[in-house]
C-alpha atoms as a PDB file:
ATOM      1  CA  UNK A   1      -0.315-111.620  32.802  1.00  0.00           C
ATOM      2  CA  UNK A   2       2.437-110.026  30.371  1.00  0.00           C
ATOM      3  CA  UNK A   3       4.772-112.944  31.213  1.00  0.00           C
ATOM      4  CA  UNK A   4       2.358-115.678  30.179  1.00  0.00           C
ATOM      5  CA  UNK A   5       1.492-113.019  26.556  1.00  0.00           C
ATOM      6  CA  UNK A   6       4.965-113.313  25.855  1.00  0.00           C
ATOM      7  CA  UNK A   7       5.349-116.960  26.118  1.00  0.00           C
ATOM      8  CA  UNK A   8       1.662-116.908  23.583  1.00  0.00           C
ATOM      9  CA  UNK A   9       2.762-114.070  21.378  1.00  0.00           C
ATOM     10  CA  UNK A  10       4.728-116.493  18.805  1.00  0.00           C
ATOM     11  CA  UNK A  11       1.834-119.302  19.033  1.00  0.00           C
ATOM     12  CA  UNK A  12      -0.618-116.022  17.979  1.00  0.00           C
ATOM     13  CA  UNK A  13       1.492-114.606  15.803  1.00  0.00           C
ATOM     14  CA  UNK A  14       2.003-117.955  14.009  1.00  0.00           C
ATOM     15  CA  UNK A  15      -1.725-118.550  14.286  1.00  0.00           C
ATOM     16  CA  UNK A  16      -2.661-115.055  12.204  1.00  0.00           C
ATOM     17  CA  UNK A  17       0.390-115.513   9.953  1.00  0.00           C
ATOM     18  CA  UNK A  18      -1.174-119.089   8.616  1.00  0.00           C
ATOM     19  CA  UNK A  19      -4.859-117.939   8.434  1.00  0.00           C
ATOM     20  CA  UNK A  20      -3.535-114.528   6.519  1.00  0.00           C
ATOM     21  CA  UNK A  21      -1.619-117.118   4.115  1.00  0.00           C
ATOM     22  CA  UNK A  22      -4.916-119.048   3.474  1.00  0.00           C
ATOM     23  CA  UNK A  23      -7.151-115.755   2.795  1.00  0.00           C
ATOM     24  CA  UNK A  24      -4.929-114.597   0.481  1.00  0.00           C
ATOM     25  CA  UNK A  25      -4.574-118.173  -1.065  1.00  0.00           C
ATOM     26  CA  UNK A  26      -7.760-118.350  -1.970  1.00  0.00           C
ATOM     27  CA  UNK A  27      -8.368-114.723  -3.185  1.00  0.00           C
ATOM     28  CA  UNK A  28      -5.760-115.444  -6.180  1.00  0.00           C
ATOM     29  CA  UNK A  29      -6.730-118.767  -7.000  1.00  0.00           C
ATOM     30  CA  UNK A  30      -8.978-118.690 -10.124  1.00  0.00           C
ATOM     31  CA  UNK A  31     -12.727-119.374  -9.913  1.00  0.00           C
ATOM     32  CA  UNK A  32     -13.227-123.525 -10.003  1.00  0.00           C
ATOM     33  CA  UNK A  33     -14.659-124.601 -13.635  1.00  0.00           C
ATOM     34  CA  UNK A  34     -18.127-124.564 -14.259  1.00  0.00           C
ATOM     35  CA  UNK A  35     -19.074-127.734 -14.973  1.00  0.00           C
ATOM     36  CA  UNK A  36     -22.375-127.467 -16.800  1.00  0.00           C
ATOM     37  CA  UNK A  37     -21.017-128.052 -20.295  1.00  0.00           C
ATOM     38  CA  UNK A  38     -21.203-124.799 -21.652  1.00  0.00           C
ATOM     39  CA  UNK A  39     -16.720-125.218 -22.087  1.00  0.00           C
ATOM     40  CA  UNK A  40     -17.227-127.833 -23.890  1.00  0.00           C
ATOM     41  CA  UNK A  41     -16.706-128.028 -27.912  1.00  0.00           C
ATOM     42  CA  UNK A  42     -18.816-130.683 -28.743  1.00  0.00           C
ATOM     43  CA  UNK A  43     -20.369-130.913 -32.180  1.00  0.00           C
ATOM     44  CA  UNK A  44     -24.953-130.712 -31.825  1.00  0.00           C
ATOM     45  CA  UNK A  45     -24.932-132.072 -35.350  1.00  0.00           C
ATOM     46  CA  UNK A  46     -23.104-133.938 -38.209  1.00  0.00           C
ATOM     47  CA  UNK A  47     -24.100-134.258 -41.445  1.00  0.00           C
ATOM     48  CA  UNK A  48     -22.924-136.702 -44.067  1.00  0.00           C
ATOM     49  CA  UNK A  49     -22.756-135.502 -48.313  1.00  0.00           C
ATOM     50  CA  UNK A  50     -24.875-132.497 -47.893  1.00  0.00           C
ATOM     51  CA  UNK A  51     -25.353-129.476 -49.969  1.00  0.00           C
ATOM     52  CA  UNK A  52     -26.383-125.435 -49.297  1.00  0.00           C
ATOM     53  CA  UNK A  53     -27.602-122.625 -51.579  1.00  0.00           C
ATOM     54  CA  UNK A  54     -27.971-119.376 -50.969  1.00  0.00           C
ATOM     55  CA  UNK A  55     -30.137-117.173 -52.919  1.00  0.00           C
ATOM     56  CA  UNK A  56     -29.748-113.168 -54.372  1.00  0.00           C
ATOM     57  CA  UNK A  57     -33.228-111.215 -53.668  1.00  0.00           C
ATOM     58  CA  UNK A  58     -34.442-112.000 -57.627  1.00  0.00           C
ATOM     59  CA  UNK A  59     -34.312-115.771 -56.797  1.00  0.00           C
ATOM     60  CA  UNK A  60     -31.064-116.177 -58.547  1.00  0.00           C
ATOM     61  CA  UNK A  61     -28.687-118.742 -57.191  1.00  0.00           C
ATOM     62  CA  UNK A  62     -25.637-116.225 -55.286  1.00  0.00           C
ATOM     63  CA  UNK A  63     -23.167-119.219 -54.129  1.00  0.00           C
ATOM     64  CA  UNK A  64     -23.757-122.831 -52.724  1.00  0.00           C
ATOM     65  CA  UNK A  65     -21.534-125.427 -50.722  1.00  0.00           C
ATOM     66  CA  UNK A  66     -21.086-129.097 -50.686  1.00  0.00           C
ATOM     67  CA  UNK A  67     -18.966-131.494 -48.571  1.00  0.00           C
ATOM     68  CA  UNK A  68     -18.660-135.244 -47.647  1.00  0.00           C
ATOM     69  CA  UNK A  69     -19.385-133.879 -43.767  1.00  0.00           C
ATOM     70  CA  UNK A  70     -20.206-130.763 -42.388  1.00  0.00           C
ATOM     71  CA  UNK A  71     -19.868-130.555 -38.103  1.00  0.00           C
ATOM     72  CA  UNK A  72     -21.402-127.756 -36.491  1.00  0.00           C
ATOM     73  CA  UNK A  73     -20.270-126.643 -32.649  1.00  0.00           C
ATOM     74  CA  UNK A  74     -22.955-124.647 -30.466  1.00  0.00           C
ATOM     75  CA  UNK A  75     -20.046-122.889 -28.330  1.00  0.00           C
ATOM     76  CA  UNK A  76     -19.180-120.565 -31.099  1.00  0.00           C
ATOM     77  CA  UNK A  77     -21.185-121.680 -34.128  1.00  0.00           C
ATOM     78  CA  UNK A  78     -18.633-122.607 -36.518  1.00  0.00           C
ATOM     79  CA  UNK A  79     -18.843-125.191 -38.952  1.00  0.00           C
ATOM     80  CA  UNK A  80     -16.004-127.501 -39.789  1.00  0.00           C
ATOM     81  CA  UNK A  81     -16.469-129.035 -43.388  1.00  0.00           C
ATOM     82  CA  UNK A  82     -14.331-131.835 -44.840  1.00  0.00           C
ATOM     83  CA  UNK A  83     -13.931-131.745 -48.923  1.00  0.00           C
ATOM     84  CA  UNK A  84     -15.431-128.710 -49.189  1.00  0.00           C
ATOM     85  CA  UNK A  85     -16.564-127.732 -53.127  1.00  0.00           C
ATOM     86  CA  UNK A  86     -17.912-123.872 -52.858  1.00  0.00           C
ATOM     87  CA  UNK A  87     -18.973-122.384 -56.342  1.00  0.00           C
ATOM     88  CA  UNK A  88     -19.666-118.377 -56.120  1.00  0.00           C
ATOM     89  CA  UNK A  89     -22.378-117.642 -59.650  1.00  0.00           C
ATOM     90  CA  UNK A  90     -21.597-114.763 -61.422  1.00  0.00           C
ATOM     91  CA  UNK A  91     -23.903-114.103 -63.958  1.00  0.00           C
ATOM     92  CA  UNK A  92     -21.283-111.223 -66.128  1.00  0.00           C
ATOM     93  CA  UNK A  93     -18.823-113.426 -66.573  1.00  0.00           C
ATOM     94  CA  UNK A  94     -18.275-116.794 -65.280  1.00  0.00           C
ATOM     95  CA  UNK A  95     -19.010-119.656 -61.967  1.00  0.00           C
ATOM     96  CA  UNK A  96     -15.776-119.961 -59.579  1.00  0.00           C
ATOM     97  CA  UNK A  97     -15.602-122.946 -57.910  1.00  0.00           C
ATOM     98  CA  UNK A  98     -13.354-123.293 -54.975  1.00  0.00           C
ATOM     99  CA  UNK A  99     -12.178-126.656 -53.525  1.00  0.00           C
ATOM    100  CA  UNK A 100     -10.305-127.530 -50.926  1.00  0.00           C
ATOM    101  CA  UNK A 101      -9.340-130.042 -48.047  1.00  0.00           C
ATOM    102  CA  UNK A 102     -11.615-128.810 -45.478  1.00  0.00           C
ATOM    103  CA  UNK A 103     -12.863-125.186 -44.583  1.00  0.00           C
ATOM    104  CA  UNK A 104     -14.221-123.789 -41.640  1.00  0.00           C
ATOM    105  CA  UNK A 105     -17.189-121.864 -41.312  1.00  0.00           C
ATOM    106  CA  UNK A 106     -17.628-118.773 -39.318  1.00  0.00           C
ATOM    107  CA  UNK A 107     -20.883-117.660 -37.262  1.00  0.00           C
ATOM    108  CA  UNK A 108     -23.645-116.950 -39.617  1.00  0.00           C
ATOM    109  CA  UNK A 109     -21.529-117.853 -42.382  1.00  0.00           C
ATOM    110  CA  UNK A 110     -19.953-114.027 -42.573  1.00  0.00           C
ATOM    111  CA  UNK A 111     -16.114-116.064 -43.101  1.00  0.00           C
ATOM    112  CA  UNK A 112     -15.014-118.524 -44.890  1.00  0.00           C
ATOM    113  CA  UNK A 113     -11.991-119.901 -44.217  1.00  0.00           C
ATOM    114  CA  UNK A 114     -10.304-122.990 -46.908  1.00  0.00           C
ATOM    115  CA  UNK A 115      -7.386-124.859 -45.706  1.00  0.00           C
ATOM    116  CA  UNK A 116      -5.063-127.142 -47.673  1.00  0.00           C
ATOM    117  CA  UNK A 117      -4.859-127.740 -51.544  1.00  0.00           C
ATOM    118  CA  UNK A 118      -7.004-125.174 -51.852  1.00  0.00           C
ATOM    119  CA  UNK A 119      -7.521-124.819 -55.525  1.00  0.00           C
ATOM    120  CA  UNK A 120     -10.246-121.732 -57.347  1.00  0.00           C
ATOM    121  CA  UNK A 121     -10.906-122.239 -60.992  1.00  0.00           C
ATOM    122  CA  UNK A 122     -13.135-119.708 -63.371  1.00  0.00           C
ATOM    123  CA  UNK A 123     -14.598-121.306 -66.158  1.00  0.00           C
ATOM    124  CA  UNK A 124     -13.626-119.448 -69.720  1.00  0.00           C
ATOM    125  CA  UNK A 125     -16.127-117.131 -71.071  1.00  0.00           C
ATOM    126  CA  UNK A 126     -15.779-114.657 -73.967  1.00  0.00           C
ATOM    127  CA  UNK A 127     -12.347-114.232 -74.904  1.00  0.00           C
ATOM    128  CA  UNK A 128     -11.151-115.465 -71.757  1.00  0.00           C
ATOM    129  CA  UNK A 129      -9.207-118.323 -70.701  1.00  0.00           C
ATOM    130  CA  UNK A 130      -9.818-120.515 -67.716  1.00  0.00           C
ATOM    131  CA  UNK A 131      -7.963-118.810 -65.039  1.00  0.00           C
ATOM    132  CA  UNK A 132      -6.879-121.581 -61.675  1.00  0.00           C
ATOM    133  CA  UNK A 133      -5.455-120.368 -58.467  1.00  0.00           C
ATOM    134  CA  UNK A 134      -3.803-122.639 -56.440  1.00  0.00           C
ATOM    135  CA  UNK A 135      -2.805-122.219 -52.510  1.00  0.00           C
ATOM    136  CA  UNK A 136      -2.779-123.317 -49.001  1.00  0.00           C
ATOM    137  CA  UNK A 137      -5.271-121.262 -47.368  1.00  0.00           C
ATOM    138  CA  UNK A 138      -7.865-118.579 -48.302  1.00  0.00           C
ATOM    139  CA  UNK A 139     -10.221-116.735 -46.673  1.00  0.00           C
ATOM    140  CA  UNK A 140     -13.084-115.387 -48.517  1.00  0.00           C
ATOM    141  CA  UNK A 141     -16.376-113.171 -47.064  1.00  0.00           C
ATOM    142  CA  UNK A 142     -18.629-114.459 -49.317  1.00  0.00           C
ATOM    143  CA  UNK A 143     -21.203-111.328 -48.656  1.00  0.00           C
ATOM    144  CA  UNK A 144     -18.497-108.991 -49.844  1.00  0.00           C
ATOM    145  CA  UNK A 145     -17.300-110.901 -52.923  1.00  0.00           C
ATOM    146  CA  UNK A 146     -13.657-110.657 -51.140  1.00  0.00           C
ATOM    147  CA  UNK A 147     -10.849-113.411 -50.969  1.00  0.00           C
ATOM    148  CA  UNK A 148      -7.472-113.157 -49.384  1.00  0.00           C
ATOM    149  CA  UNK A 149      -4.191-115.160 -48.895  1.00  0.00           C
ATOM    150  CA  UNK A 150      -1.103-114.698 -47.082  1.00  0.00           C
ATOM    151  CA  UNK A 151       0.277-118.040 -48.368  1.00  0.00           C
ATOM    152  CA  UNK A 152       2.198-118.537 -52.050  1.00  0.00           C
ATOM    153  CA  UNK A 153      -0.528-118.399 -54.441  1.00  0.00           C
ATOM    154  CA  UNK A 154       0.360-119.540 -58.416  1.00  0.00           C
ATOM    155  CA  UNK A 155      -2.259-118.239 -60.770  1.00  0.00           C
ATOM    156  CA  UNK A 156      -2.470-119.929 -64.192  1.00  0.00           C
ATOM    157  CA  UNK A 157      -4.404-118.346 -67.648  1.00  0.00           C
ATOM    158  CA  UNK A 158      -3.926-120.079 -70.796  1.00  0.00           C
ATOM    159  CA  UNK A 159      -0.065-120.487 -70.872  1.00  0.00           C
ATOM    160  CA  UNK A 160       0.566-117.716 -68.744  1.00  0.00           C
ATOM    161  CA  UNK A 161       1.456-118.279 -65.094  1.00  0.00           C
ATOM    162  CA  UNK A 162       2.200-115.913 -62.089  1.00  0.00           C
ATOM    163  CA  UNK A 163       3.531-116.648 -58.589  1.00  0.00           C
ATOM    164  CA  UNK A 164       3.362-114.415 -55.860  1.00  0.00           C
ATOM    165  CA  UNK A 165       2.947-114.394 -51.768  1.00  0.00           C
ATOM    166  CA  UNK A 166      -0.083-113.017 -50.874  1.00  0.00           C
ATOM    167  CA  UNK A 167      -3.190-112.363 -52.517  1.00  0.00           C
ATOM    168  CA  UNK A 168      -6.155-110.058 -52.177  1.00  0.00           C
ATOM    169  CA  UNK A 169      -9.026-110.165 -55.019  1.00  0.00           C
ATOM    170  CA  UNK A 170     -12.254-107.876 -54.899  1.00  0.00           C
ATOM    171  CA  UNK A 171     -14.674-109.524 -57.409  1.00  0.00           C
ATOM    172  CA  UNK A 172     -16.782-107.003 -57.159  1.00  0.00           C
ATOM    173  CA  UNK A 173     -14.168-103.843 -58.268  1.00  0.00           C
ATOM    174  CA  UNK A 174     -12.378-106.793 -60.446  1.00  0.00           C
ATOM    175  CA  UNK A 175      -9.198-105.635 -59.115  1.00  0.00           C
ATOM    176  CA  UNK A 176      -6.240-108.335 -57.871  1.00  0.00           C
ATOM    177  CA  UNK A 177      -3.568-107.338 -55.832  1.00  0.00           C
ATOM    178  CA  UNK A 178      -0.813-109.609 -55.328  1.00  0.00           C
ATOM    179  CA  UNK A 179       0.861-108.523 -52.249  1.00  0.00           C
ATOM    180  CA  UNK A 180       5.050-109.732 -52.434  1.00  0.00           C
ATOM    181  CA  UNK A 181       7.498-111.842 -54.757  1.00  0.00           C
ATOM    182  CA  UNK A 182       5.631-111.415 -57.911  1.00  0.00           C
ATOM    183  CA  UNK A 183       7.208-113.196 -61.030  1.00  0.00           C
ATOM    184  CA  UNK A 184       5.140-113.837 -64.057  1.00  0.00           C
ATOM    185  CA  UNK A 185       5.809-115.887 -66.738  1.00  0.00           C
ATOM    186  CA  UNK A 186       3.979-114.782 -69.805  1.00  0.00           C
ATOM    187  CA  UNK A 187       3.081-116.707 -72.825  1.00  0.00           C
ATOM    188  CA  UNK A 188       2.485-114.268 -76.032  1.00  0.00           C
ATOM    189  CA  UNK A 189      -0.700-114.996 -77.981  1.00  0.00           C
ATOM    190  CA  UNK A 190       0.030-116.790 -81.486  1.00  0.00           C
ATOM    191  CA  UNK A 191       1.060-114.536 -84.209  1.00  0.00           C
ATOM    192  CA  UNK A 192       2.392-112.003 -82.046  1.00  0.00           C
ATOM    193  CA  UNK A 193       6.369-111.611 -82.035  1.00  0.00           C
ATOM    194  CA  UNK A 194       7.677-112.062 -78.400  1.00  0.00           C
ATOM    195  CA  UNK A 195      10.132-108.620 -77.913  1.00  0.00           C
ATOM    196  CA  UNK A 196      11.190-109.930 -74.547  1.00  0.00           C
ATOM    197  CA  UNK A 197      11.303-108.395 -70.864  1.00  0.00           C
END
């Protein structure tokens, strides 16, 4: 009986090596997809030249968007707009309008995110000139009257023009920070003798 387990013992031992090899196979193999459609990123809606307001609690407009399409996703309810024009009302001072090549949307509309030529113009008001940013991206929470860049930004008022990398503006505080490589060129008002830098 021990002479015929030794002539088996490789056989078995072969046996339990290959089903040991096929156990732990398939305990490190990742789960197969699920194929119900929930991976998918497929747009539920497109709409063509449409445009959105939202309100302030006394009825007053706060900002509204308009696009030649607008392409919302279930999976994680962003919005993809093409040609976005985004104008933010502010009622001290002045409208900014935002444009850009296309912007995406985040869930509920908490981010805002513009991408290419990506231009923000105030209108003048008072004593003030029109002020234009221009950049490549810019992400603004509309909610929290914040914008940001990490891209070149060149801000123009009047004759005056500064360029910069990086930008962070709180409209609500009014304060600008521009974050590296600031050089401004300034333009002194008419009648006012120009003492230099």
């Amino acid at each position: 009986m021990s002479g015929r387990f030794v002539r088996w013992y490789p056989v078995v031992f072969l046996a339990l090596l290959a089903a040991l090899t096929v156990w732990i196979d398939q305990r490190v193999q990742p789960p197969p997809p699920v194929r119900d459609g929930s991976t998918r990123h497929d747009p539920d809606f497109i709409i063509d030249n449409f445009s959105a307001t939202r309100m302030n609690p006394d009825g007053s407009q706060r900002h509204s968007v308009q696009g030649t399409k607008m392409t919302h996703y279930p999976d994680d309810n962003s919005t993809h707009v093409e040609t976005p024009r985004f104008i933010h009302y502010d009622y001290e001072t002045a409208p900014v309008r935002v444009t850009a090549n296309r912007a995406l949307v985040s869930r509920n509309g908490e981010n805002v995110y513009f991408i290419g030529d990506v231009r923000i113009i105030r209108e003048p008001y008072d004593d003030q000139n029109e002020m234009r940013l221009d950049t490549e991206f810019l992400h603004i929470i509309p909610d929290l009257d914040l914008a940001q860049t990490d891209k070149p930004v060149k801000m123009t008022t009047g004759a005056s023009q500064v360029d910069a990398v990086g930008l962070e503006f709180d409209n609500r505080a009014r304060i600008l920070k521009l974050r590296s490589n600031v050089k401004v060129t300034y333009a002194s008002p008419v009648g006012i003798p120009h003492l230099g830098r």
